[in-house]
Protein backbone atom coordinates (compact mmCIF):
# COMPACT_ATOMS: atom_id res chain seq x y z
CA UNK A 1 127.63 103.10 79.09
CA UNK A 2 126.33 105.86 77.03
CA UNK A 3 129.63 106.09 75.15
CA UNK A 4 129.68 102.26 74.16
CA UNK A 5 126.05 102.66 72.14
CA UNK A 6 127.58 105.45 70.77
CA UNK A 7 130.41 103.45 69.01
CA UNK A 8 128.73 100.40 68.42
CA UNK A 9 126.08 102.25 66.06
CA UNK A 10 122.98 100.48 67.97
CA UNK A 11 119.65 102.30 66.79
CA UNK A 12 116.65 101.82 68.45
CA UNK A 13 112.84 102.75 67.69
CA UNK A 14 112.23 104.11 71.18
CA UNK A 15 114.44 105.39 74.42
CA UNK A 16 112.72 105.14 77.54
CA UNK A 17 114.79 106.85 80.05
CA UNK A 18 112.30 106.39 83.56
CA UNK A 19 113.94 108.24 86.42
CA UNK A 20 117.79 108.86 84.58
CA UNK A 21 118.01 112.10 83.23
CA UNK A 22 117.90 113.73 86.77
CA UNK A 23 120.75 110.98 87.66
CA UNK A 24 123.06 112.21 84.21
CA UNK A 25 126.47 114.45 85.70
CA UNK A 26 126.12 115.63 82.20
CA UNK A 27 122.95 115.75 80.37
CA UNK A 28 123.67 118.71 77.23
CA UNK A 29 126.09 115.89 76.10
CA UNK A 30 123.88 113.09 76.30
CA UNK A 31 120.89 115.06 74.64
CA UNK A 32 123.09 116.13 71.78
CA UNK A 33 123.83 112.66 71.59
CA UNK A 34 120.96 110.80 71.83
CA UNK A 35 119.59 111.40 67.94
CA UNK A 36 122.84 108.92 67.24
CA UNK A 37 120.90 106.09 68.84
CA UNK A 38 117.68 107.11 67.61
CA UNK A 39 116.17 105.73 64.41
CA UNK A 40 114.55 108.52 62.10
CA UNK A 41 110.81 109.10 63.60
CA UNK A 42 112.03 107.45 66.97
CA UNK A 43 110.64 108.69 70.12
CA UNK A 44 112.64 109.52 73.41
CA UNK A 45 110.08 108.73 76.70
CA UNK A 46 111.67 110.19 79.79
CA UNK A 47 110.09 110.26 82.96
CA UNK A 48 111.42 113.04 85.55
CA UNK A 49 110.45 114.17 89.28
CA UNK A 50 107.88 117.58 88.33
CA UNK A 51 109.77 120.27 90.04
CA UNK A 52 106.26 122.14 89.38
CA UNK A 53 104.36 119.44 91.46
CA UNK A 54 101.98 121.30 94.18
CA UNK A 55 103.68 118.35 96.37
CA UNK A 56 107.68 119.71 96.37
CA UNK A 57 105.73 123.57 97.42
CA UNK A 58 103.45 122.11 99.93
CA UNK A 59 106.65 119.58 101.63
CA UNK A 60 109.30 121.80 100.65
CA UNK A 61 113.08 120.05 101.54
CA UNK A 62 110.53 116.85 102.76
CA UNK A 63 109.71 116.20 99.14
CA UNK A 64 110.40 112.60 98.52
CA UNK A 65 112.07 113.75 95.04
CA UNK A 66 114.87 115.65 95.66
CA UNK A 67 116.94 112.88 96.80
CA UNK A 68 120.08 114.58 97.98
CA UNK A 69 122.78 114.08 96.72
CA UNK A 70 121.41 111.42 93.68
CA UNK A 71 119.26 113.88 91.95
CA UNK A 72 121.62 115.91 90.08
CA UNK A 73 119.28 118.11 88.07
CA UNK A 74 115.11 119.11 88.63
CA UNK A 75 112.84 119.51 86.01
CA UNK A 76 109.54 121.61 85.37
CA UNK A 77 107.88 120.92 82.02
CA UNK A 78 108.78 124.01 80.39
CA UNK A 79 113.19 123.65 81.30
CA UNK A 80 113.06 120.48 80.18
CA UNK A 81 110.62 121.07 77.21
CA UNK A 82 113.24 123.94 76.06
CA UNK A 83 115.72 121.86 76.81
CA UNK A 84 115.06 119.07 74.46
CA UNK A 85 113.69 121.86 71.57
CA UNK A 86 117.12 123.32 71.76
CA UNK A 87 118.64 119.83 70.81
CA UNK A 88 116.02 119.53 67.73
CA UNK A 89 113.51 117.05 69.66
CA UNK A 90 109.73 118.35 69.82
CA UNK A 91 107.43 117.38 72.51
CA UNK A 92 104.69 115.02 71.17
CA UNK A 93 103.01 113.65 74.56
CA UNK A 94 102.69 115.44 78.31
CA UNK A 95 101.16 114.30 81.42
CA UNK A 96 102.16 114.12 85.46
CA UNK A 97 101.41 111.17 87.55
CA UNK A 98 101.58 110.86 91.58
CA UNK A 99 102.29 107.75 93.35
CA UNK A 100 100.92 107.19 96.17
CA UNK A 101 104.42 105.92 97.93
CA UNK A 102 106.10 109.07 96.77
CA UNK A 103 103.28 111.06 99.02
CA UNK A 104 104.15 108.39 101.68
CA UNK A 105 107.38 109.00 101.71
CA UNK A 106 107.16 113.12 101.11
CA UNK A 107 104.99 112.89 104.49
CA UNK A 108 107.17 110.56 106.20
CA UNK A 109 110.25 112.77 105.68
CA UNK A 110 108.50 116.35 106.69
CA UNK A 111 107.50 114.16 110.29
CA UNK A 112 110.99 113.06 110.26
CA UNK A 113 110.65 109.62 110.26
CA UNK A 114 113.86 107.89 109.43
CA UNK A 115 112.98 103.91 109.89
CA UNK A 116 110.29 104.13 106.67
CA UNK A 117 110.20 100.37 105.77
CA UNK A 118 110.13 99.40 109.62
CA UNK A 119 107.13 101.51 109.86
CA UNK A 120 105.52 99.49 107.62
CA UNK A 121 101.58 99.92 109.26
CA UNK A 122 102.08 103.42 109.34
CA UNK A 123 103.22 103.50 105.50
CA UNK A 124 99.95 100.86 104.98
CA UNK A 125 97.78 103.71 106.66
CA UNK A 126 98.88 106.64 104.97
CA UNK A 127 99.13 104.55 101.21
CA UNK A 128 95.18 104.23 102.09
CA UNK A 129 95.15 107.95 103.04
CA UNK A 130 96.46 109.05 99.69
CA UNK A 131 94.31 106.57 97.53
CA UNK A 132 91.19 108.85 99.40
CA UNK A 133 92.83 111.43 97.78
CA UNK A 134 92.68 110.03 94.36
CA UNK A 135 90.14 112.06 93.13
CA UNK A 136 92.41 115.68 94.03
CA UNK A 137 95.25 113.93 92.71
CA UNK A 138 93.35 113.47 89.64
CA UNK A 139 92.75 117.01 88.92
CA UNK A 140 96.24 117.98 89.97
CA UNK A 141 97.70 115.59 87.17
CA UNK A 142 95.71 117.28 84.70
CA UNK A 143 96.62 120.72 85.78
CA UNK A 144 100.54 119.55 85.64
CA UNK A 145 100.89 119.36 88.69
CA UNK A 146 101.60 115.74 90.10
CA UNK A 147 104.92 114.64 91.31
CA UNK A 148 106.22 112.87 87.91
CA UNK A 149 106.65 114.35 84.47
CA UNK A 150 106.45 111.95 81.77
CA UNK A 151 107.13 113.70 78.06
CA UNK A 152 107.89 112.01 74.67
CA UNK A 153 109.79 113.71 72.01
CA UNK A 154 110.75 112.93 68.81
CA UNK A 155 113.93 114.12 66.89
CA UNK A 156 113.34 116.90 63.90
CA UNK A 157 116.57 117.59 62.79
């Protein structure tokens, strides 16, 4: 746990937290905390569903990232961007990403499909759907847009 790095003193270059700070009951305490595991210059790398994505507006409670009850806390850039600045971290890297299977799954939910994986041909077709759509997707990463944030910080305090 959290609490055990804490008292063992472990420091570590990087912290990559991919798809766990929506997960954290508490995440002011871990945040203040983090800069204990951190070594000086160390980078935090968190990746977080984009509660700006153009996908969670245009599926609305279908969005594959919401993921009642599991996802205790959503995201935009800017929350979690003030967030972090509060606890003395600056951003140093921004950019969204959209998988395809998140799409899948987004559009499988809003036609209220409940057996995804047994669908599997219908998952195939609509994986080759959204890889057509590539090129939008593309230019709604750049905008900010896409379905995952992924941000790197670094401590400053």
């Amino acid at each position: 746990s959290f609490n055990e790095l804490l008292k063992k003193r472990l420091t570590f270059d990087i912290i990559i937290m991919s798809n766990v700070f929506e997960h954290i009951n508490n995440p002011g305490y871990v945040l203040s905390n983090l800069h204990k595991i951190l070594k000086p210059n160390g980078l935090i790398k968190i990746a977080v569903p984009n509660y700006n994505s153009l996908f969670r507006f245009f599926f609305k409670s279908a969005w594959s990232n919401y993921h009642v009850p599991f996802h205790l806390n959503h995201f935009s850039q800017k929350t979690l961007t003030s967030f972090f600045s509060k606890a003395g971290y600056s951003l140093t890297k921004s950019e969204t990403v959209t998988p395809s299977y998140g799409l899948c799954f987004s559009l499988l939910n809003a036609l209220n499909i409940k057996n995804k994986k047994e669908n599997f041909l219908l998952l195939f077709s609509l994986m080759i759907l959204f890889l057509l759509l590539k090129p939008i997707i593309f230019f709604l990463n750049l905008a900010k847009l896409g379905d995952i944030l992924k941000l790197e910080f670094m401590y400053e305090k």
